[in-house]
C-alpha atoms as a PDB file:
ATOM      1  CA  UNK A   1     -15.462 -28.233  -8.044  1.00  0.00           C
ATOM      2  CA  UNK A   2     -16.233 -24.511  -6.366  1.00  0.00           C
ATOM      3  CA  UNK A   3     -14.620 -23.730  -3.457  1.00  0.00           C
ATOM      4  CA  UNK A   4     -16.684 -23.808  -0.296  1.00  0.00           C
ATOM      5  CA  UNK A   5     -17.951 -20.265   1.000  1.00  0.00           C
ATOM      6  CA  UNK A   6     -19.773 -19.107   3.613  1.00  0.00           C
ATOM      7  CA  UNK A   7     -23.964 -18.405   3.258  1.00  0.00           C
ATOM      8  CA  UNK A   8     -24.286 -15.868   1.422  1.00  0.00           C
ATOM      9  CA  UNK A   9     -27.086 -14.712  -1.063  1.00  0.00           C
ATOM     10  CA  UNK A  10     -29.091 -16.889  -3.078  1.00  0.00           C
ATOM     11  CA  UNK A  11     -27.185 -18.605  -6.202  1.00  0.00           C
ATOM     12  CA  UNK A  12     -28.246 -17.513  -9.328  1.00  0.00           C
ATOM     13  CA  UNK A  13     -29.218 -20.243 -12.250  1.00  0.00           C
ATOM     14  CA  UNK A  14     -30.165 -19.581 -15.921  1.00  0.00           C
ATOM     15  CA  UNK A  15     -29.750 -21.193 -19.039  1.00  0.00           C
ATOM     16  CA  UNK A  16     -27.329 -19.810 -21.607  1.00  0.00           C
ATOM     17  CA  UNK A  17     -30.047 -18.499 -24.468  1.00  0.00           C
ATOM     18  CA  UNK A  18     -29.685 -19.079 -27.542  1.00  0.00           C
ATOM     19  CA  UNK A  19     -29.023 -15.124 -28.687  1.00  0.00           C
ATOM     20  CA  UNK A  20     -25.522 -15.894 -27.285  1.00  0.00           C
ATOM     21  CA  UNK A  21     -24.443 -19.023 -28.839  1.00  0.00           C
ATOM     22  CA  UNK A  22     -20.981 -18.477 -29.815  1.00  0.00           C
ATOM     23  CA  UNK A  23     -20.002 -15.811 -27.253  1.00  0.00           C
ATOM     24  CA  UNK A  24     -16.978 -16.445 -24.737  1.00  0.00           C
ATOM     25  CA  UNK A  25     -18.635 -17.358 -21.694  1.00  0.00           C
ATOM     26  CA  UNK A  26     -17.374 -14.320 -20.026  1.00  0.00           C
ATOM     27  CA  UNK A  27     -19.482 -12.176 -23.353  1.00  0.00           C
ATOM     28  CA  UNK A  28     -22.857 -14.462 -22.516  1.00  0.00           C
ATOM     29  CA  UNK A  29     -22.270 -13.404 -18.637  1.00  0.00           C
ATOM     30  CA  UNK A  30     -22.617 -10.343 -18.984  1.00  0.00           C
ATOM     31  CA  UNK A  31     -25.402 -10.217 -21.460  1.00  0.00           C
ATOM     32  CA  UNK A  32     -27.128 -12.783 -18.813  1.00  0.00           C
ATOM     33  CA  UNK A  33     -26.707 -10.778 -15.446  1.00  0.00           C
ATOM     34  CA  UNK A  34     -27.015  -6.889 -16.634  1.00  0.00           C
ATOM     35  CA  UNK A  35     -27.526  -6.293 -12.802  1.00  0.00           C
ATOM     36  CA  UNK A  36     -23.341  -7.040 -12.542  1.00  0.00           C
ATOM     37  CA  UNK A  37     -20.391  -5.459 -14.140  1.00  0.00           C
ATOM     38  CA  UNK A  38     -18.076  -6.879 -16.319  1.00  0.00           C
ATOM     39  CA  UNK A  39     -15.442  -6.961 -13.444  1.00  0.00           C
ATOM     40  CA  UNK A  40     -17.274  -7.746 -11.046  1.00  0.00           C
ATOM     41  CA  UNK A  41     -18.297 -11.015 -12.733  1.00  0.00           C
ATOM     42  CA  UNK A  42     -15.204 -11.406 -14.041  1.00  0.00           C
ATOM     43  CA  UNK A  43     -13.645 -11.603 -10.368  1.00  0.00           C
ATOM     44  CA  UNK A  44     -16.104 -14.097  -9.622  1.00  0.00           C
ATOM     45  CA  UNK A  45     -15.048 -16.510 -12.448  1.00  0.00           C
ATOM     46  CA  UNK A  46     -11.621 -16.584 -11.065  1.00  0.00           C
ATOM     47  CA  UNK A  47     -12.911 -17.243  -7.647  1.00  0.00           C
ATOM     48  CA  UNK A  48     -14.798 -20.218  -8.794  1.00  0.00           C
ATOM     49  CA  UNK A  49     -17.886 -19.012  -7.931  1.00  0.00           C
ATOM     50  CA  UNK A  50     -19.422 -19.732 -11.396  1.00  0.00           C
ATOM     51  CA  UNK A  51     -20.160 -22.536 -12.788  1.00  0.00           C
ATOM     52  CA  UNK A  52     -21.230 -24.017 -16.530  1.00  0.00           C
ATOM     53  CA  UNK A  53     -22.910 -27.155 -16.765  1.00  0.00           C
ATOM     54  CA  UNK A  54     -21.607 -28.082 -13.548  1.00  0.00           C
ATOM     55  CA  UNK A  55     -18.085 -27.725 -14.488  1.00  0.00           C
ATOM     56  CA  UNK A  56     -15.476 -25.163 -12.808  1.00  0.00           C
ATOM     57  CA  UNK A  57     -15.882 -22.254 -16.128  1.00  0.00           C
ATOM     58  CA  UNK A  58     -13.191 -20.981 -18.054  1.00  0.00           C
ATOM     59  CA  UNK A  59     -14.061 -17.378 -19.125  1.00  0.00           C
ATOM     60  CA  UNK A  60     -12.377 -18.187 -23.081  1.00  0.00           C
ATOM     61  CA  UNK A  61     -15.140 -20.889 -23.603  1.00  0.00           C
ATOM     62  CA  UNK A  62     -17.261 -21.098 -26.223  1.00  0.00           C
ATOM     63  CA  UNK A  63     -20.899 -21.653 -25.537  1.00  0.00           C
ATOM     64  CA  UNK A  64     -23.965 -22.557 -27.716  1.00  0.00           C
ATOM     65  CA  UNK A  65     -27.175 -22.476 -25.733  1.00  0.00           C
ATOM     66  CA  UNK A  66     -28.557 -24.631 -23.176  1.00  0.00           C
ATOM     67  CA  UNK A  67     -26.229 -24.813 -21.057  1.00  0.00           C
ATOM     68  CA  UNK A  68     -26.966 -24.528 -17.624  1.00  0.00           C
ATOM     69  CA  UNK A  69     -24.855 -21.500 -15.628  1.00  0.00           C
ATOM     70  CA  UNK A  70     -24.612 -21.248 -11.634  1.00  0.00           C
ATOM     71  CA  UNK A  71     -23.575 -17.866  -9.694  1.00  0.00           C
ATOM     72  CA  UNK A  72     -23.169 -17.751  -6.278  1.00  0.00           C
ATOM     73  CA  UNK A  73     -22.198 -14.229  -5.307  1.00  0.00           C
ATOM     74  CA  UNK A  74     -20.151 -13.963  -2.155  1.00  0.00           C
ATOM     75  CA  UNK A  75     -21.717 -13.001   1.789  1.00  0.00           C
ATOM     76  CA  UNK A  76     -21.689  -9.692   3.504  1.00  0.00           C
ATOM     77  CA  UNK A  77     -21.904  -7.119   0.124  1.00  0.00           C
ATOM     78  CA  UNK A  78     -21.580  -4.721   3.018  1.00  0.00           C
ATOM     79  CA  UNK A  79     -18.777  -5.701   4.942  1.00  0.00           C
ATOM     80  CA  UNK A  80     -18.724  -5.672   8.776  1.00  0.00           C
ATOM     81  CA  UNK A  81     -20.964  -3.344   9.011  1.00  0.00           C
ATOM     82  CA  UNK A  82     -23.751  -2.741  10.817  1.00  0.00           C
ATOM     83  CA  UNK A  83     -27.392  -0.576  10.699  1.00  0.00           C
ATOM     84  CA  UNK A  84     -27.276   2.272  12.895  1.00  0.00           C
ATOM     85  CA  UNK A  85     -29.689   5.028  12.884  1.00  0.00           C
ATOM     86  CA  UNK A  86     -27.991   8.085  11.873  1.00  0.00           C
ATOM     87  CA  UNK A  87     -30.139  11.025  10.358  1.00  0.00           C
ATOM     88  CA  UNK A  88     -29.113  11.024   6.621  1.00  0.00           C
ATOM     89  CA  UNK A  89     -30.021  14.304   4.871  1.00  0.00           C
ATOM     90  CA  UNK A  90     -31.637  12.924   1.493  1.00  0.00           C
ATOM     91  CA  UNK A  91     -31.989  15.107  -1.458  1.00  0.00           C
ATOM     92  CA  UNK A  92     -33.716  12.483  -3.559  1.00  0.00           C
ATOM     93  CA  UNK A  93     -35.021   9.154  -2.982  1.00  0.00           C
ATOM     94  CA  UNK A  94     -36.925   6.370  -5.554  1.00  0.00           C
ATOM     95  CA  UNK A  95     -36.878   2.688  -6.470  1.00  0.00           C
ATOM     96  CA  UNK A  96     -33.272   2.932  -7.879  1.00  0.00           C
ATOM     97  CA  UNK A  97     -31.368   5.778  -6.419  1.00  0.00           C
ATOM     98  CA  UNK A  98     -30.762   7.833  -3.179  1.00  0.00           C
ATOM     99  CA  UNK A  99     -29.233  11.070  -2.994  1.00  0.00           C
ATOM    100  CA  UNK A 100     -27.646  12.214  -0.238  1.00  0.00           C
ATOM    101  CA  UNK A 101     -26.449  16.086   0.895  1.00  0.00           C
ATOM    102  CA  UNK A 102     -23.645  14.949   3.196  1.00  0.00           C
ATOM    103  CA  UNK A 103     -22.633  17.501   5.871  1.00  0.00           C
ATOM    104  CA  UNK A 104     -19.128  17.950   6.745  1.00  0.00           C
ATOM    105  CA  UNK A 105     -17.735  15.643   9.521  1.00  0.00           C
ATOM    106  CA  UNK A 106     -19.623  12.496   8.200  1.00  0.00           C
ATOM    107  CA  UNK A 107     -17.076   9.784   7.364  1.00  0.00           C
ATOM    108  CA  UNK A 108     -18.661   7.426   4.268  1.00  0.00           C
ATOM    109  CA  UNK A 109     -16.952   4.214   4.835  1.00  0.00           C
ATOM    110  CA  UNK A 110     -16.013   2.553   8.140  1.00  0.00           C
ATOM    111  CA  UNK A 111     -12.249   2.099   8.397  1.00  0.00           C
ATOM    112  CA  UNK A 112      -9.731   2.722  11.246  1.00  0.00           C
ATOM    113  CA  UNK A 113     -10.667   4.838  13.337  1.00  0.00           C
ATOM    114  CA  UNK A 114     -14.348   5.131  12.377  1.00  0.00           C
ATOM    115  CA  UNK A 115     -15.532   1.832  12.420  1.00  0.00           C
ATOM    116  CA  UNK A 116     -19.134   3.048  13.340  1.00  0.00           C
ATOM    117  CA  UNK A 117     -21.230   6.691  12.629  1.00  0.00           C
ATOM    118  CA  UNK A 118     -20.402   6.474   9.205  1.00  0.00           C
ATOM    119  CA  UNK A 119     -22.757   7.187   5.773  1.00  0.00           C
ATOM    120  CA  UNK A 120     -22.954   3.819   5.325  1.00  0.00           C
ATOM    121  CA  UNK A 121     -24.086   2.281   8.737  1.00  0.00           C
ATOM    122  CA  UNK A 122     -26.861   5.150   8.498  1.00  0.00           C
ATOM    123  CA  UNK A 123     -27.798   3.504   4.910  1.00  0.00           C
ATOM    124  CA  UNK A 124     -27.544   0.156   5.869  1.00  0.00           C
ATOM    125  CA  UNK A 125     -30.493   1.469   8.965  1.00  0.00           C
ATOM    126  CA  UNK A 126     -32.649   3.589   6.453  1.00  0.00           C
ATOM    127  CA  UNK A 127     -32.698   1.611   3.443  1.00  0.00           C
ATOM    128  CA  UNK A 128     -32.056  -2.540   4.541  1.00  0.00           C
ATOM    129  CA  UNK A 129     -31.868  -4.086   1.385  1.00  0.00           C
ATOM    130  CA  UNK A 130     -28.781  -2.246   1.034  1.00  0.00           C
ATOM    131  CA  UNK A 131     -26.752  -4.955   2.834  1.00  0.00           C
ATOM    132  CA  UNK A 132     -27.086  -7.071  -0.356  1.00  0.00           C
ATOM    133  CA  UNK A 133     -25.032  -4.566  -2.998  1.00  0.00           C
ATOM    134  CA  UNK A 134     -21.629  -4.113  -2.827  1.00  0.00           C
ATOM    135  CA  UNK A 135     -20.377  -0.818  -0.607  1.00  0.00           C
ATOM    136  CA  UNK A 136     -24.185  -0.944   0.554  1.00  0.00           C
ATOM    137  CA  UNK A 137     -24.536   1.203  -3.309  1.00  0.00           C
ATOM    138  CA  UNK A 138     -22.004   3.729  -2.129  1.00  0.00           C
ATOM    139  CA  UNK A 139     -20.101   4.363  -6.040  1.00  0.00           C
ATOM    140  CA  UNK A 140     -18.356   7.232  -5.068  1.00  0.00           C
ATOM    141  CA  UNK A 141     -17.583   8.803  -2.309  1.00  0.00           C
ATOM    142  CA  UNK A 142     -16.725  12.915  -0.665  1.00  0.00           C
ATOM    143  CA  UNK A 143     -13.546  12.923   2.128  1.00  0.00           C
ATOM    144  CA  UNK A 144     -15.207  13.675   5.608  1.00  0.00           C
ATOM    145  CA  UNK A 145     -14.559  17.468   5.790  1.00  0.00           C
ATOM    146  CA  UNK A 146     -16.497  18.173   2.505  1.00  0.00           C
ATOM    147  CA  UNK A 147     -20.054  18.339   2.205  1.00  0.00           C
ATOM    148  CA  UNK A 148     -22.320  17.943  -0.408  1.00  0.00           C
ATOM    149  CA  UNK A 149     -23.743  15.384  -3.071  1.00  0.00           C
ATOM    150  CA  UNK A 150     -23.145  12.122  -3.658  1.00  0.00           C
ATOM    151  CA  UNK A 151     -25.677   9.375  -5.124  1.00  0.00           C
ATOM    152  CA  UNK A 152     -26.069   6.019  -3.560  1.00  0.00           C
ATOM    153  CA  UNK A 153     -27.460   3.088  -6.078  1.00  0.00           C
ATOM    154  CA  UNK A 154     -30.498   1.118  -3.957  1.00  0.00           C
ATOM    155  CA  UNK A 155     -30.286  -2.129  -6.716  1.00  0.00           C
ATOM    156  CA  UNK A 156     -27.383  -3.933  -8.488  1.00  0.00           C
ATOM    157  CA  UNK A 157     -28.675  -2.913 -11.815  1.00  0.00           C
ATOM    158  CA  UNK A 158     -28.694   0.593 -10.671  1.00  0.00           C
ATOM    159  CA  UNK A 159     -25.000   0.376  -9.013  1.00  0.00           C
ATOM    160  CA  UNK A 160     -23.488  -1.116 -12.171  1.00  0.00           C
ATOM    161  CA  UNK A 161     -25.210   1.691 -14.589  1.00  0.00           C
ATOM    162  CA  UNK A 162     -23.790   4.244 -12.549  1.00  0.00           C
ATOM    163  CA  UNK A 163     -19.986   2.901 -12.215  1.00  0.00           C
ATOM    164  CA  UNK A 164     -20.519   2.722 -15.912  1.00  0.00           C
ATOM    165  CA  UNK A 165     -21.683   6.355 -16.293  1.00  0.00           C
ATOM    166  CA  UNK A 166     -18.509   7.079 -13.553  1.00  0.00           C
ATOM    167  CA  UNK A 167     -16.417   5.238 -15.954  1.00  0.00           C
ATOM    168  CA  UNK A 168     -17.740   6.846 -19.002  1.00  0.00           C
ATOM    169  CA  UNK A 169     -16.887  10.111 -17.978  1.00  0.00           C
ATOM    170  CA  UNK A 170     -21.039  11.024 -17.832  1.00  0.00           C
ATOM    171  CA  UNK A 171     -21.601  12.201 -14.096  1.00  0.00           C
ATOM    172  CA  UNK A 172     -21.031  15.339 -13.855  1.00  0.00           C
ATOM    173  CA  UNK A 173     -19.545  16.442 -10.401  1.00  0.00           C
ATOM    174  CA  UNK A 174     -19.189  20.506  -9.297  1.00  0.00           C
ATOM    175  CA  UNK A 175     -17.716  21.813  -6.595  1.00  0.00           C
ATOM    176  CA  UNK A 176     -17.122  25.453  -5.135  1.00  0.00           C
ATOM    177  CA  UNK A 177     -14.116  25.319  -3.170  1.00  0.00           C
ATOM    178  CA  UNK A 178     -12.202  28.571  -1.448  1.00  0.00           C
ATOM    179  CA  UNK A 179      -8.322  28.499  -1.931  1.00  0.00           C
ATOM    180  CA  UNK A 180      -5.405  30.762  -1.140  1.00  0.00           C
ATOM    181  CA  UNK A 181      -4.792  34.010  -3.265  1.00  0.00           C
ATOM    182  CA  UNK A 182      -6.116  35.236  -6.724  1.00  0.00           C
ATOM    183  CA  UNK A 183      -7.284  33.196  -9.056  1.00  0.00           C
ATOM    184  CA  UNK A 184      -7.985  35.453 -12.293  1.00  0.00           C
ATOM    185  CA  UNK A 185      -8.405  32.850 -15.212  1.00  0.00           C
ATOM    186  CA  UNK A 186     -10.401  29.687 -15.685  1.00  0.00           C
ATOM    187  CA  UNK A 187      -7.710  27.071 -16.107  1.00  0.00           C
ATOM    188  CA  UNK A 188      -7.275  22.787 -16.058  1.00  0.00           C
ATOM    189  CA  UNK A 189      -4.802  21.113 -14.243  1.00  0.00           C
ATOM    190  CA  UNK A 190      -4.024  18.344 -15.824  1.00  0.00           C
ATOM    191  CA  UNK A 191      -1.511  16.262 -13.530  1.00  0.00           C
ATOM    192  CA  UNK A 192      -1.512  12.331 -12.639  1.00  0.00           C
ATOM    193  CA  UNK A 193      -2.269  11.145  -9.240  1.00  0.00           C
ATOM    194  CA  UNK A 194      -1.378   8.677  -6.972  1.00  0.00           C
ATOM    195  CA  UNK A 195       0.821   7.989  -3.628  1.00  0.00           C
ATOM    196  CA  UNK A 196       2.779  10.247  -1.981  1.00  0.00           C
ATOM    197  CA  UNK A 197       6.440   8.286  -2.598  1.00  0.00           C
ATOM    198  CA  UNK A 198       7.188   9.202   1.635  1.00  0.00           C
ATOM    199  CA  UNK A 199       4.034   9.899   3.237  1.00  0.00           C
ATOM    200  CA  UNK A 200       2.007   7.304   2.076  1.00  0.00           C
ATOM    201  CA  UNK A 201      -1.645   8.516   3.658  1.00  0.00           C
ATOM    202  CA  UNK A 202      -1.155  11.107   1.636  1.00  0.00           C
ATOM    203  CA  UNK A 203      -1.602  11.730  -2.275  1.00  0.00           C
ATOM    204  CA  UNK A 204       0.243  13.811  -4.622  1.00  0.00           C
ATOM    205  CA  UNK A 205       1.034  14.835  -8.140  1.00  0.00           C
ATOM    206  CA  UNK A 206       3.428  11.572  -9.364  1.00  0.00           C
ATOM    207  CA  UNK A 207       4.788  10.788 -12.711  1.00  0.00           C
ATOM    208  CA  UNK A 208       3.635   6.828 -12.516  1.00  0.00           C
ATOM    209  CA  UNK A 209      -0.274   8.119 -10.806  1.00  0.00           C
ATOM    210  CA  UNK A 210      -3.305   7.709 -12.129  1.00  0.00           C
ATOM    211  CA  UNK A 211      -5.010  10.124 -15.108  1.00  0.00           C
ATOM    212  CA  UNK A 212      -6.975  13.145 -13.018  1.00  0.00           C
ATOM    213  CA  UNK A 213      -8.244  16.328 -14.746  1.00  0.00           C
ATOM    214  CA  UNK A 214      -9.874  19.292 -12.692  1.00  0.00           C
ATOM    215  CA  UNK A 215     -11.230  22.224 -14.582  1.00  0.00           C
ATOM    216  CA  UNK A 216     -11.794  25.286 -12.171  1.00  0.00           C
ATOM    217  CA  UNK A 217     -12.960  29.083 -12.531  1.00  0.00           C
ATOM    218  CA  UNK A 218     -13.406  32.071 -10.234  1.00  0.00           C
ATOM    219  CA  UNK A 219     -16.434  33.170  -8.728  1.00  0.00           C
ATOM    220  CA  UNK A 220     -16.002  35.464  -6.769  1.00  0.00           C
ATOM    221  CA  UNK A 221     -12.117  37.238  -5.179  1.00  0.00           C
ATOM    222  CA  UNK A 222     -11.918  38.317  -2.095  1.00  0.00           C
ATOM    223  CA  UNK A 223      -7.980  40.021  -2.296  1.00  0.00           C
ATOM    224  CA  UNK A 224      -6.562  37.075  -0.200  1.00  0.00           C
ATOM    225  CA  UNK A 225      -8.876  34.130  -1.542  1.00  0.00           C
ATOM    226  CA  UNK A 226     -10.624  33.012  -4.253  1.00  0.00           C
ATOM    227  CA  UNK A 227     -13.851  31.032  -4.399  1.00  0.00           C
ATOM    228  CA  UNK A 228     -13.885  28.645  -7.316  1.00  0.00           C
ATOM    229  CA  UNK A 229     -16.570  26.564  -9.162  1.00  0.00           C
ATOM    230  CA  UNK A 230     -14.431  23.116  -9.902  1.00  0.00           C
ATOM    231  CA  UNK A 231     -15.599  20.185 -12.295  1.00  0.00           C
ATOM    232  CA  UNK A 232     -14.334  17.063 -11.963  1.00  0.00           C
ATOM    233  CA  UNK A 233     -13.271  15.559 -15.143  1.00  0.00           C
ATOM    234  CA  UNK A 234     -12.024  12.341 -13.569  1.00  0.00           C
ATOM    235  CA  UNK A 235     -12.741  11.575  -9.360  1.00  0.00           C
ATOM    236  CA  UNK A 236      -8.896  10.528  -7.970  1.00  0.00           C
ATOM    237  CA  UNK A 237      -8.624  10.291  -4.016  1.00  0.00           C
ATOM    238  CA  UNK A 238      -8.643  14.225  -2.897  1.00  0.00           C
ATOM    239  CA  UNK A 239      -7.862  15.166  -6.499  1.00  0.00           C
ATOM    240  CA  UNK A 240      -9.238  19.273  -5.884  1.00  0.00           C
ATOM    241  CA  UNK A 241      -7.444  19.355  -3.134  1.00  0.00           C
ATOM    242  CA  UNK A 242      -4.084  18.240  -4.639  1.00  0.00           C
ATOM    243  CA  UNK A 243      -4.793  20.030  -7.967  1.00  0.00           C
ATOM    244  CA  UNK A 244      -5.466  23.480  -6.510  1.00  0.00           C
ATOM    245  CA  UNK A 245      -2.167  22.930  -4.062  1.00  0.00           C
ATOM    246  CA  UNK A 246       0.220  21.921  -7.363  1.00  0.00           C
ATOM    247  CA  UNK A 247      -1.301  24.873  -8.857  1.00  0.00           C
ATOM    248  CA  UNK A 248      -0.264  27.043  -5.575  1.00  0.00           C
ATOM    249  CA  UNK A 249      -3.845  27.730  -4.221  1.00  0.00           C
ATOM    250  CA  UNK A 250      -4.336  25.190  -1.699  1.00  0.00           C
ATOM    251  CA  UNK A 251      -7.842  25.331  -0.367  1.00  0.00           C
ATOM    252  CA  UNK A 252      -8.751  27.611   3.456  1.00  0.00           C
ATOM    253  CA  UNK A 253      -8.467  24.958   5.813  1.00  0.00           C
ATOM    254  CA  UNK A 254      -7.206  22.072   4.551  1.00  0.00           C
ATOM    255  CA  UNK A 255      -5.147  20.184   7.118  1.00  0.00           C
ATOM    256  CA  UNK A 256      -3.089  17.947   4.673  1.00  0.00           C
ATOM    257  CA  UNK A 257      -2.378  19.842   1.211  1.00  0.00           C
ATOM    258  CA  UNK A 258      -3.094  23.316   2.906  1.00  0.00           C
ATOM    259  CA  UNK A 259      -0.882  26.564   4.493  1.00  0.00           C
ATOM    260  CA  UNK A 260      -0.506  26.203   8.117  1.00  0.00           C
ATOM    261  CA  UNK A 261      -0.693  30.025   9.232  1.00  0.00           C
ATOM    262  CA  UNK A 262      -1.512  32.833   6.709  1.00  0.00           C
ATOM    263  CA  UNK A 263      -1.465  35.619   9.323  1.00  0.00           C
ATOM    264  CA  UNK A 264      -5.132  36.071   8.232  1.00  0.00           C
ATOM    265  CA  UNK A 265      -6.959  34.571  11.320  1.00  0.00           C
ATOM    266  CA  UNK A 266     -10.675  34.648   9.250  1.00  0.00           C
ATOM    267  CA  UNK A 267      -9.030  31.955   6.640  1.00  0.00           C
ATOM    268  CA  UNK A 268      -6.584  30.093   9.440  1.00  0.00           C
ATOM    269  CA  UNK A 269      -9.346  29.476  12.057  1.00  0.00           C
ATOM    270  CA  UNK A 270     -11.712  27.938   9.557  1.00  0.00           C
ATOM    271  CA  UNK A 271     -11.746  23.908  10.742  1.00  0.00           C
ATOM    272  CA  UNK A 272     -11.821  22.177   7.769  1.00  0.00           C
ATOM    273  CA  UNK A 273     -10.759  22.280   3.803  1.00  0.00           C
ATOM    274  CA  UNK A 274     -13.093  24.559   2.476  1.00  0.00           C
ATOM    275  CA  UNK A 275     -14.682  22.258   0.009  1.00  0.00           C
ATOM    276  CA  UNK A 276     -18.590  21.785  -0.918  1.00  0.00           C
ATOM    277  CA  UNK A 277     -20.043  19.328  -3.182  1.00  0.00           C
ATOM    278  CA  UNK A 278     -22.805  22.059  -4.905  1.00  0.00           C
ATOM    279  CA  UNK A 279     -24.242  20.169  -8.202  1.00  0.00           C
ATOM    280  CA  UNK A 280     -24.854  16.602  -9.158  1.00  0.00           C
ATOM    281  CA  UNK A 281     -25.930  15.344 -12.484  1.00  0.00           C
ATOM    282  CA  UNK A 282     -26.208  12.113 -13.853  1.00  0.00           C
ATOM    283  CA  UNK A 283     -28.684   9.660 -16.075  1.00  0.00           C
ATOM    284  CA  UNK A 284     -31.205   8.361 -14.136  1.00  0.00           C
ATOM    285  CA  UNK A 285     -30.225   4.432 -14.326  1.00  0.00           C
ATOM    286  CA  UNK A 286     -33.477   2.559 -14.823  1.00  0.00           C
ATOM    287  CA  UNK A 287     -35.809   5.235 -16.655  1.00  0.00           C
ATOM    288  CA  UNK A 288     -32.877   7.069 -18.419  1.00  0.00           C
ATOM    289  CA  UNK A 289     -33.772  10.798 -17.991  1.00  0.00           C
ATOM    290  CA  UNK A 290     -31.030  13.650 -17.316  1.00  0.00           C
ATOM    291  CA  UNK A 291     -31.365  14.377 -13.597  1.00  0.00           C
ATOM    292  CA  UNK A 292     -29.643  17.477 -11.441  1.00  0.00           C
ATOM    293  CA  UNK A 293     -29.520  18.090  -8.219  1.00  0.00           C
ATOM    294  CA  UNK A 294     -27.979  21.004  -6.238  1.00  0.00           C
ATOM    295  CA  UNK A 295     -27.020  21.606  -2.969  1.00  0.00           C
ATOM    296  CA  UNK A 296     -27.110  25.005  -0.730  1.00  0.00           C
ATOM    297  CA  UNK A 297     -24.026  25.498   0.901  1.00  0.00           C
ATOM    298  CA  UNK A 298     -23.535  24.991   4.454  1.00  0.00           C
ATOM    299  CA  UNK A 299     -23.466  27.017   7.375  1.00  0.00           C
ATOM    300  CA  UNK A 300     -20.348  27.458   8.340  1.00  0.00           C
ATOM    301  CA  UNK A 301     -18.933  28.193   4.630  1.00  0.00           C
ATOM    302  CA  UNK A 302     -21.535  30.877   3.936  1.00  0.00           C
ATOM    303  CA  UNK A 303     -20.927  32.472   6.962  1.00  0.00           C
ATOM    304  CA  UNK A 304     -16.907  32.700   6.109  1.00  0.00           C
ATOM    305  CA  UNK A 305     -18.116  34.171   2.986  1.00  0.00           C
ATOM    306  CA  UNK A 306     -20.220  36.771   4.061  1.00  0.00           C
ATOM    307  CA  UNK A 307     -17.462  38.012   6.675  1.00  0.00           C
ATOM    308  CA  UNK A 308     -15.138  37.908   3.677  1.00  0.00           C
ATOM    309  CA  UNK A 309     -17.811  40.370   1.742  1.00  0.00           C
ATOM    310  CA  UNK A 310     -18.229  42.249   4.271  1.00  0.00           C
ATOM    311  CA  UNK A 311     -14.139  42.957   5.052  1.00  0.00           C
END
């Protein structure tokens, strides 16, 4: 039998269909429930929290129609936490999708040290049905010191299309981020992330990391910084700011990967990495058109610009 949970959504029950006699069970799953992702129901087989004919289900089995299939997914999609009402600046909002231009400062998930204020408690306030998808929709996510885009899926349907578009490689994700010295040639940096081996809340440039590809050009040169236009190729934990450090141009302000004194005080006394989410574009997930959105940059990394013009 399934182990006991806690309440938690309402089970889902369908019959296999005939279409996918012959499929593993695992195959007929996910033609069944296009609203989850392979993985995700996956993990729930193992968990026992699927059922075939009233039998515990083996993922390898063979079925041929008829048969009578049980889901229940698990409680609190959301975690811990809980609705507050935080003023969200939304870019774009329908059925499927919200788009959020997240100002610097705003942490997206609650974790230590921020277990409240965070993108997601303002979500879970603005948009309530939230609480039932995973991450309340959040699919990816921007560190709290950079601003910008990032898209937020309102139904499981629409969550699972765009982990799949993440996956395939499809969003496309631009950045304009200011770094240290001259940058005179577009370039990739091609280097694997994953754990710093000592300082583990950090990440770094390791043999055994994962795949992560940033392609970057210059903008604009200001003699002792460069602003770049980056495009994330693959979206690793603070992958810009790790690739433009291994490639010696850490970005203004970064307290982690970045210089600690320059001798510049314009670049040292900026507060935060000097990072800005600018463009978004992805498929839209339920009607299927190309969508783009794009971002102004904020206020306090247009007025660093404009002093560096003007010097």
């Amino acid at each position: 039998m399934a182990a006991d949970y806690s309440p938690g959504p309402p089970p889902l029950s369908a019959a296999v269909p005939a279409g996918c006699a012959g499929l593993r069970l695992d195959a007929a799953l996910a033609r069944m429930f296009p609203e989850h992702s392979r993985s995700r129901l996956q993990a729930w087989l193992k968990e026992g929290r699927i059922t075939l004919a009233g039998e515990p289900a083996d993922p390898r089995r063979k079925v041929w129609g008829g048969e009578q299939v049980l889901v229940q997914p698990p409680a609190e999609a959301a975690g811990e936490a809980v609705a507050e009402a935080i003023a969200l600046p939304i870019a774009y909002e329908d059925e499927s999708i919200l788009v959020i231009d997240k100002p610097a400062g705003l942490v997206v998930h609650p974790g230590n040290g921020n277990p409240a204020g965070t993108l997601m408690n303002g979500l879970l306030h603005h948009a309530p049905g939230l609480a039932a998808i995973p991450r309340a929709g959040i699919v990816h996510r921007l560190d709290k010191d950079t601003s910008g885009l990032l898209v937020v899926a309102k139904t499981l349907e629409a969550q699972t299309a765009l982990v799949r578009q993440l996956q395939a490689r499809t969003v496309k994700r631009q950045y304009l981020a200011l770094v240290h010295g001259r940058v005179d040639r577009p370039g990739v940096v091609d280097a694997p992330i994953g754990r710093h081996p000592v300082q583990r809340t950090r990440m770094a440039v390791v043999p055994e990391g994962r795949e992560a590809r940033t392609h970057y050009e210059c903008r604009e040169e200001f003699g002792g910084a460069s602003l770049l236009e980056c495009r994330l190729e693959t979206g690793r934990t603070h992958q810009i700011r790790v690739h433009m450090a291994r490639l010696g141009h850490p970005l203004v302000g970064d307290p982690v990967y970045g210089r600690q004194r320059t001798g510049d005080a314009l670049l040292d006394d900026f507060p935060r990495q000097a990072l800005h989410a600018w463009r978004l574009a992805l498929r839209h997930p339920a009607g299927g058109q190309e969508m783009a959105w794009e971002s102004p940059l904020p206020a306090d990394l247009a007025a660093l610009l404009e002093c560096l013009r003007r010097r």
